[in-house]
C-alpha atoms as a PDB file:
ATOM      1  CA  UNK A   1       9.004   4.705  33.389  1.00  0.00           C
ATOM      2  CA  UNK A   2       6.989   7.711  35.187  1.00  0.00           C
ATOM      3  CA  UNK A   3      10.519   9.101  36.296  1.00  0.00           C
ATOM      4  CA  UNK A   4      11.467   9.433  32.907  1.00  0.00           C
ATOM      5  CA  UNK A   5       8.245  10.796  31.597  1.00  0.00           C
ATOM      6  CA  UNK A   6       8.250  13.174  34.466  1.00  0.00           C
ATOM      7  CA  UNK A   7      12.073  13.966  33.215  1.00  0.00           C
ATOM      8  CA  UNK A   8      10.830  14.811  29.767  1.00  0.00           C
ATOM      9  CA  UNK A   9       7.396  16.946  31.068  1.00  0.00           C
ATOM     10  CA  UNK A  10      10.103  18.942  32.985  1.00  0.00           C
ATOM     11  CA  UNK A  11      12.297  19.907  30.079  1.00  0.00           C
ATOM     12  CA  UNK A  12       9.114  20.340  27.815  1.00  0.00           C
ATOM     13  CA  UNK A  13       8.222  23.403  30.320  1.00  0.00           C
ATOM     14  CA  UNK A  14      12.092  24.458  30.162  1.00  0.00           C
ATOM     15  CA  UNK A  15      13.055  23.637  34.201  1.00  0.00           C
ATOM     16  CA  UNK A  16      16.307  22.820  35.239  1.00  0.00           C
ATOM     17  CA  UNK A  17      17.064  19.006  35.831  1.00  0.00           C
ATOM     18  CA  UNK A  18      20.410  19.232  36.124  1.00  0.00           C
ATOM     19  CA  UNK A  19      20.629  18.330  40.306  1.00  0.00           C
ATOM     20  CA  UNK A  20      20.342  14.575  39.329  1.00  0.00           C
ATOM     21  CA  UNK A  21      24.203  13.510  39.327  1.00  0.00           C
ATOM     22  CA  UNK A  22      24.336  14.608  35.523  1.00  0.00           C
ATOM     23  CA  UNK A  23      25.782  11.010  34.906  1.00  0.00           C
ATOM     24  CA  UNK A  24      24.523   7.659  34.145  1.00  0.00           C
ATOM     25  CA  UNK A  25      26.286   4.155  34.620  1.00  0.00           C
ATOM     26  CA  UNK A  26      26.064   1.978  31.823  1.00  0.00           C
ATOM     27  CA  UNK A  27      27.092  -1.558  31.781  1.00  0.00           C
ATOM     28  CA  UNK A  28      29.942  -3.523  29.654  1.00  0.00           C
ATOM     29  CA  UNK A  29      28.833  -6.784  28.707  1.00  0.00           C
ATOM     30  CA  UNK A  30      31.790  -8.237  27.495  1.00  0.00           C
ATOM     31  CA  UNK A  31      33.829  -7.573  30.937  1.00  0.00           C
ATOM     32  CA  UNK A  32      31.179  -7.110  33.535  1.00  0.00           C
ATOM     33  CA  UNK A  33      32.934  -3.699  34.374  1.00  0.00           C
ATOM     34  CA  UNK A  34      30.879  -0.841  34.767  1.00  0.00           C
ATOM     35  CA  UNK A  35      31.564   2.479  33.337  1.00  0.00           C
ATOM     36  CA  UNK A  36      30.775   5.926  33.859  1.00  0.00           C
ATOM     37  CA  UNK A  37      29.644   7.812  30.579  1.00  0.00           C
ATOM     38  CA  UNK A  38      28.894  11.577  31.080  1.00  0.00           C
ATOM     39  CA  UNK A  39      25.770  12.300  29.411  1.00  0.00           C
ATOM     40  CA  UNK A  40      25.868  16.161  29.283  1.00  0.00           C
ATOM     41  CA  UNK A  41      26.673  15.782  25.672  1.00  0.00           C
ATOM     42  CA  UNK A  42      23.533  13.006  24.745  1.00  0.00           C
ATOM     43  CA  UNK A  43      21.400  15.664  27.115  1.00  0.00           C
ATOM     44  CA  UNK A  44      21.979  18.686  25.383  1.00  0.00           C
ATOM     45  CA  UNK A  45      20.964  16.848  21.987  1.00  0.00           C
ATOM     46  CA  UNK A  46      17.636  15.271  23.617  1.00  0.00           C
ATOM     47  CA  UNK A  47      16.819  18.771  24.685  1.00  0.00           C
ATOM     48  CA  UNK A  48      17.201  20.222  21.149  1.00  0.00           C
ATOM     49  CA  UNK A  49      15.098  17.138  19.950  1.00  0.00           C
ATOM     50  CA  UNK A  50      12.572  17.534  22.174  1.00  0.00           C
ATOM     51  CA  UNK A  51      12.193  21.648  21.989  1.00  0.00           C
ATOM     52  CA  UNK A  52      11.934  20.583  18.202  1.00  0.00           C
ATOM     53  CA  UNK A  53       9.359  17.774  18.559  1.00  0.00           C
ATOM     54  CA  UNK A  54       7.385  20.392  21.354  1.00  0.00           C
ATOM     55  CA  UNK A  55       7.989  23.387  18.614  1.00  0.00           C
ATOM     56  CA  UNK A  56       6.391  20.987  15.832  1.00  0.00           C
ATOM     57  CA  UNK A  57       3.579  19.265  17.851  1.00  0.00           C
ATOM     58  CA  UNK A  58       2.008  23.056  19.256  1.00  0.00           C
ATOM     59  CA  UNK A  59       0.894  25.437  16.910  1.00  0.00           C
ATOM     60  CA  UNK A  60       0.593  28.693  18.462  1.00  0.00           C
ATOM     61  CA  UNK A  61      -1.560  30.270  16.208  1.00  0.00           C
ATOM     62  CA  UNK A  62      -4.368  29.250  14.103  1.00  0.00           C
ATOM     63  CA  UNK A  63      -4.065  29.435  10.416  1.00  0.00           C
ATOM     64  CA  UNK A  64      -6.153  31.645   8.262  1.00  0.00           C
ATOM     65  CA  UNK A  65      -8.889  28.876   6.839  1.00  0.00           C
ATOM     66  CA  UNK A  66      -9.985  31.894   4.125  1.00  0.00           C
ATOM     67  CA  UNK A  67     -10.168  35.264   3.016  1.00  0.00           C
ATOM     68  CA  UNK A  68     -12.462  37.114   5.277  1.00  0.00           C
ATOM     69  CA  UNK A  69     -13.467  34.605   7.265  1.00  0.00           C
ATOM     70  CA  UNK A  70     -12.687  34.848  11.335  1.00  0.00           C
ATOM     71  CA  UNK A  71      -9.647  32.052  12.813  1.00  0.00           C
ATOM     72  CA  UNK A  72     -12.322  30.355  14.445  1.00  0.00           C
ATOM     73  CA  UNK A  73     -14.485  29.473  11.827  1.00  0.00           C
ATOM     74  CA  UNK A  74     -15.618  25.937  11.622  1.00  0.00           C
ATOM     75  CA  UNK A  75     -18.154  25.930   9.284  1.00  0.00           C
ATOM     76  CA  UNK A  76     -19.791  23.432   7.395  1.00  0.00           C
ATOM     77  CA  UNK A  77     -19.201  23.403   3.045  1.00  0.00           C
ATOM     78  CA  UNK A  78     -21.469  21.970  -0.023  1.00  0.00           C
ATOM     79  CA  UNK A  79     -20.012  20.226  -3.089  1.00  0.00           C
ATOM     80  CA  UNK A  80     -21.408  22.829  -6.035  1.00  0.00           C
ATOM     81  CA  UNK A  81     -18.516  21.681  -9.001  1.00  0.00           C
ATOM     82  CA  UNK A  82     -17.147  18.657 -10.008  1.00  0.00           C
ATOM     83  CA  UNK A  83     -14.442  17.548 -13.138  1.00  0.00           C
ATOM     84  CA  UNK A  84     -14.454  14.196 -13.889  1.00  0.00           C
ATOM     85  CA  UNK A  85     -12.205  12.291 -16.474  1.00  0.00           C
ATOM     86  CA  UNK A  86     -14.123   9.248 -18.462  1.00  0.00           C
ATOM     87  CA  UNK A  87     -11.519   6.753 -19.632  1.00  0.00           C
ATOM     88  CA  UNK A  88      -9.547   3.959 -18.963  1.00  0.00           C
ATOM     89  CA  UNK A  89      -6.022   6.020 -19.042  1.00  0.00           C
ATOM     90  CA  UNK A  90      -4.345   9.389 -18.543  1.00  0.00           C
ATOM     91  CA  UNK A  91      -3.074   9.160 -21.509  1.00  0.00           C
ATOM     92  CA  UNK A  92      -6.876   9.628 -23.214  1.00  0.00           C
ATOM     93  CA  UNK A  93     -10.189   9.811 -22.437  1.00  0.00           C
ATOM     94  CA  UNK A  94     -12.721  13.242 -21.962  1.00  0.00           C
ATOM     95  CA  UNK A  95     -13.216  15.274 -19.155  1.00  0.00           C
ATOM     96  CA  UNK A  96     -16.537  16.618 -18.417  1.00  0.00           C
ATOM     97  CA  UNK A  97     -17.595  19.320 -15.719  1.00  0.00           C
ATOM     98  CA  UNK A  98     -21.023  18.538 -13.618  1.00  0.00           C
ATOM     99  CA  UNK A  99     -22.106  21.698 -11.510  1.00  0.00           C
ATOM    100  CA  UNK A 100     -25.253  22.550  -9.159  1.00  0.00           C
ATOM    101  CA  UNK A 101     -27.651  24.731 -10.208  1.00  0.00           C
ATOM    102  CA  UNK A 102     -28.460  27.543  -8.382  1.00  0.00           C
ATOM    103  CA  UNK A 103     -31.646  27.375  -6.120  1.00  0.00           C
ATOM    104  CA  UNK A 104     -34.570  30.800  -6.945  1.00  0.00           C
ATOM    105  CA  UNK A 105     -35.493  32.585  -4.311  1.00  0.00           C
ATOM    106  CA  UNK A 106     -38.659  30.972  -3.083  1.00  0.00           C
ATOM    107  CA  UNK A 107     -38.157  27.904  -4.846  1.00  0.00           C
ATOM    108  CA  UNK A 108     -39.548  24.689  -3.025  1.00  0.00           C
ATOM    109  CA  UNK A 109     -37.266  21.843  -0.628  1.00  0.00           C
ATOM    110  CA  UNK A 110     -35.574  19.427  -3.611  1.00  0.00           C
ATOM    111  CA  UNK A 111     -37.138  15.803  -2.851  1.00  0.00           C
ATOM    112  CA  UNK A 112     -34.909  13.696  -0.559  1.00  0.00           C
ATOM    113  CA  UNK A 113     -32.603  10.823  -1.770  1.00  0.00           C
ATOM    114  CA  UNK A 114     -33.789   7.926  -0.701  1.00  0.00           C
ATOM    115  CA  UNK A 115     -33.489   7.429   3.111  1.00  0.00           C
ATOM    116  CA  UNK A 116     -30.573  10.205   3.344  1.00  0.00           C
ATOM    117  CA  UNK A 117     -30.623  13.634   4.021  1.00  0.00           C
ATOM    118  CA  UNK A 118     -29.575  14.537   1.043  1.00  0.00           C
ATOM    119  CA  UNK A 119     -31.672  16.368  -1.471  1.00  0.00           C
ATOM    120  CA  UNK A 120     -31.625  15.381  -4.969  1.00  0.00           C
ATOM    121  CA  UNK A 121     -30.806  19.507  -6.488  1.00  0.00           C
ATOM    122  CA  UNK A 122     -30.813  19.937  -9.865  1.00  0.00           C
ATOM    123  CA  UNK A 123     -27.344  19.629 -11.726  1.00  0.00           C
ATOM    124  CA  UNK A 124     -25.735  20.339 -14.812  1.00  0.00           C
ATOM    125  CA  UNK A 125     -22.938  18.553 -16.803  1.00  0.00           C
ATOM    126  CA  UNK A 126     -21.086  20.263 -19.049  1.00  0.00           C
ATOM    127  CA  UNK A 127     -19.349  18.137 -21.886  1.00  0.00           C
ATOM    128  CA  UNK A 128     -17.716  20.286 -24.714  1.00  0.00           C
ATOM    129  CA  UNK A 129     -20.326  22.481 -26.041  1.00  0.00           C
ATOM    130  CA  UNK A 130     -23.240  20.487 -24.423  1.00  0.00           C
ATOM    131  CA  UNK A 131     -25.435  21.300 -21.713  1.00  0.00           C
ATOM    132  CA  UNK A 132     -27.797  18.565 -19.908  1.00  0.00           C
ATOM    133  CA  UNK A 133     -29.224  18.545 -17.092  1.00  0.00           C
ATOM    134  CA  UNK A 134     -29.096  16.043 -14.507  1.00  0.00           C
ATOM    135  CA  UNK A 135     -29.980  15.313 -10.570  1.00  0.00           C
ATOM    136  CA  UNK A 136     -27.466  15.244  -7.042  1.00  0.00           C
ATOM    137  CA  UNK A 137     -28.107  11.439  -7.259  1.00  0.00           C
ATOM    138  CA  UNK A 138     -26.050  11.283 -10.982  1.00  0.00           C
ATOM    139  CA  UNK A 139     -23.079  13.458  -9.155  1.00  0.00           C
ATOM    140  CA  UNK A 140     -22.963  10.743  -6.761  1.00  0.00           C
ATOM    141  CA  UNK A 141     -22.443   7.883  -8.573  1.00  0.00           C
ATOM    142  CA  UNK A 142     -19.382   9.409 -10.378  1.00  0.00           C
ATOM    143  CA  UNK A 143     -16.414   6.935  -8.536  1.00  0.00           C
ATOM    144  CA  UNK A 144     -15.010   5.693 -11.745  1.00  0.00           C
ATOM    145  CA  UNK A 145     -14.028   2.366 -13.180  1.00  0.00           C
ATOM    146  CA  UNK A 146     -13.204   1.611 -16.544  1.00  0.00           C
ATOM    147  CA  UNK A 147     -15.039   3.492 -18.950  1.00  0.00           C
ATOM    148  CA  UNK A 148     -17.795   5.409 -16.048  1.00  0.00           C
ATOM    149  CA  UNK A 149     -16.899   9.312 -15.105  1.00  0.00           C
ATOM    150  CA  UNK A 150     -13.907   9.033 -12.310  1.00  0.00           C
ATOM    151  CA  UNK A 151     -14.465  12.309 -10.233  1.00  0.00           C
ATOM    152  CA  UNK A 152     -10.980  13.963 -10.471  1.00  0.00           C
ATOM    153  CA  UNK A 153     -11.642  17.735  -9.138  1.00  0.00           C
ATOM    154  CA  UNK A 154     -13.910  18.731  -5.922  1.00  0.00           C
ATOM    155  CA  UNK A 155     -14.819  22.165  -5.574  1.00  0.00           C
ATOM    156  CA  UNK A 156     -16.630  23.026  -2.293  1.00  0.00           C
ATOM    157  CA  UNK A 157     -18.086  26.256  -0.760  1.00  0.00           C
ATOM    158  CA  UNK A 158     -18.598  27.634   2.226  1.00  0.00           C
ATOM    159  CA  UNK A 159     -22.750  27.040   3.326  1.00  0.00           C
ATOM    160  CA  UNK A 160     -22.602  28.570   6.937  1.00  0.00           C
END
């Protein structure tokens, strides 16, 4: 087992292992002979599977995570929109759009919720041509189930 993983860590960093006979014996179980099969061929398609699997498995460069925003970014991101559909089918039902309100300059720390870190921000749900206001607390209890608010959109933006 380590020969062969040391066989496959030396064609993943492309060196020659062709000095090792370059054939294999396999045995016949219905006659007990043994016969030689050349394995160039089966080689040649492991090393075009495994360059594949390598090519796959490494990226060499990171993907853009935004507009304007450096390769390495890692930052963290705050749930400020949500769409929810209320109904038991696709087929009907309303959809509603709940969105955070925007903190004032100045403005005192929202109370916590509960024993979290959360803070319970003021919210707003939109539904048709009605405005209410509500708190982070309502947002979170939107998971659905029969005829409650099923959150069906997530919008999220950068905080850091």
């Amino acid at each position: 087992l380590a020969e062969e993983e040391e066989r496959i860590n030396r064609k993943l960093r492309g060196e020659d292992i062709k000095g090792g006979g370059g054939e294999a014996m396999e045995t016949d179980e219905t006659d007990g002979k043994k016969k030689a099969k050349a394995v160039a061929g089966d080689d040649a398609e492991e090393d075009e599977a495994l360059k594949a699997a390598l090519a796959m498995s490494v990226e060499e460069e990171l993907t853009p995570v935004g507009p304007g925003l450096p390769d390495n970014f890692q930052g963290q991101y705050e749930l400020f929109a949500v769409v929810t559909h209320k109904g038991r089918d696709a087929d009907g039902g309303h959809y509603m759009a709940w969105v955070r309100g925007e903190k004032p300059e100045g403005a005192p720390e929202a109370e916590k919720i509960g024993d979290s870190e959360d803070t319970n921000d003021d919210w707003y749900v939109f539904d048709d041509d009605e405005v209410s206001p509500c708190k982070t607390e309502d947002v979170l209890k939107l998971k659905g189930g029969g005829d409650w608010h099923m959150s069906y959109l997530n919008f999220y933006r950068c905080k850091k």
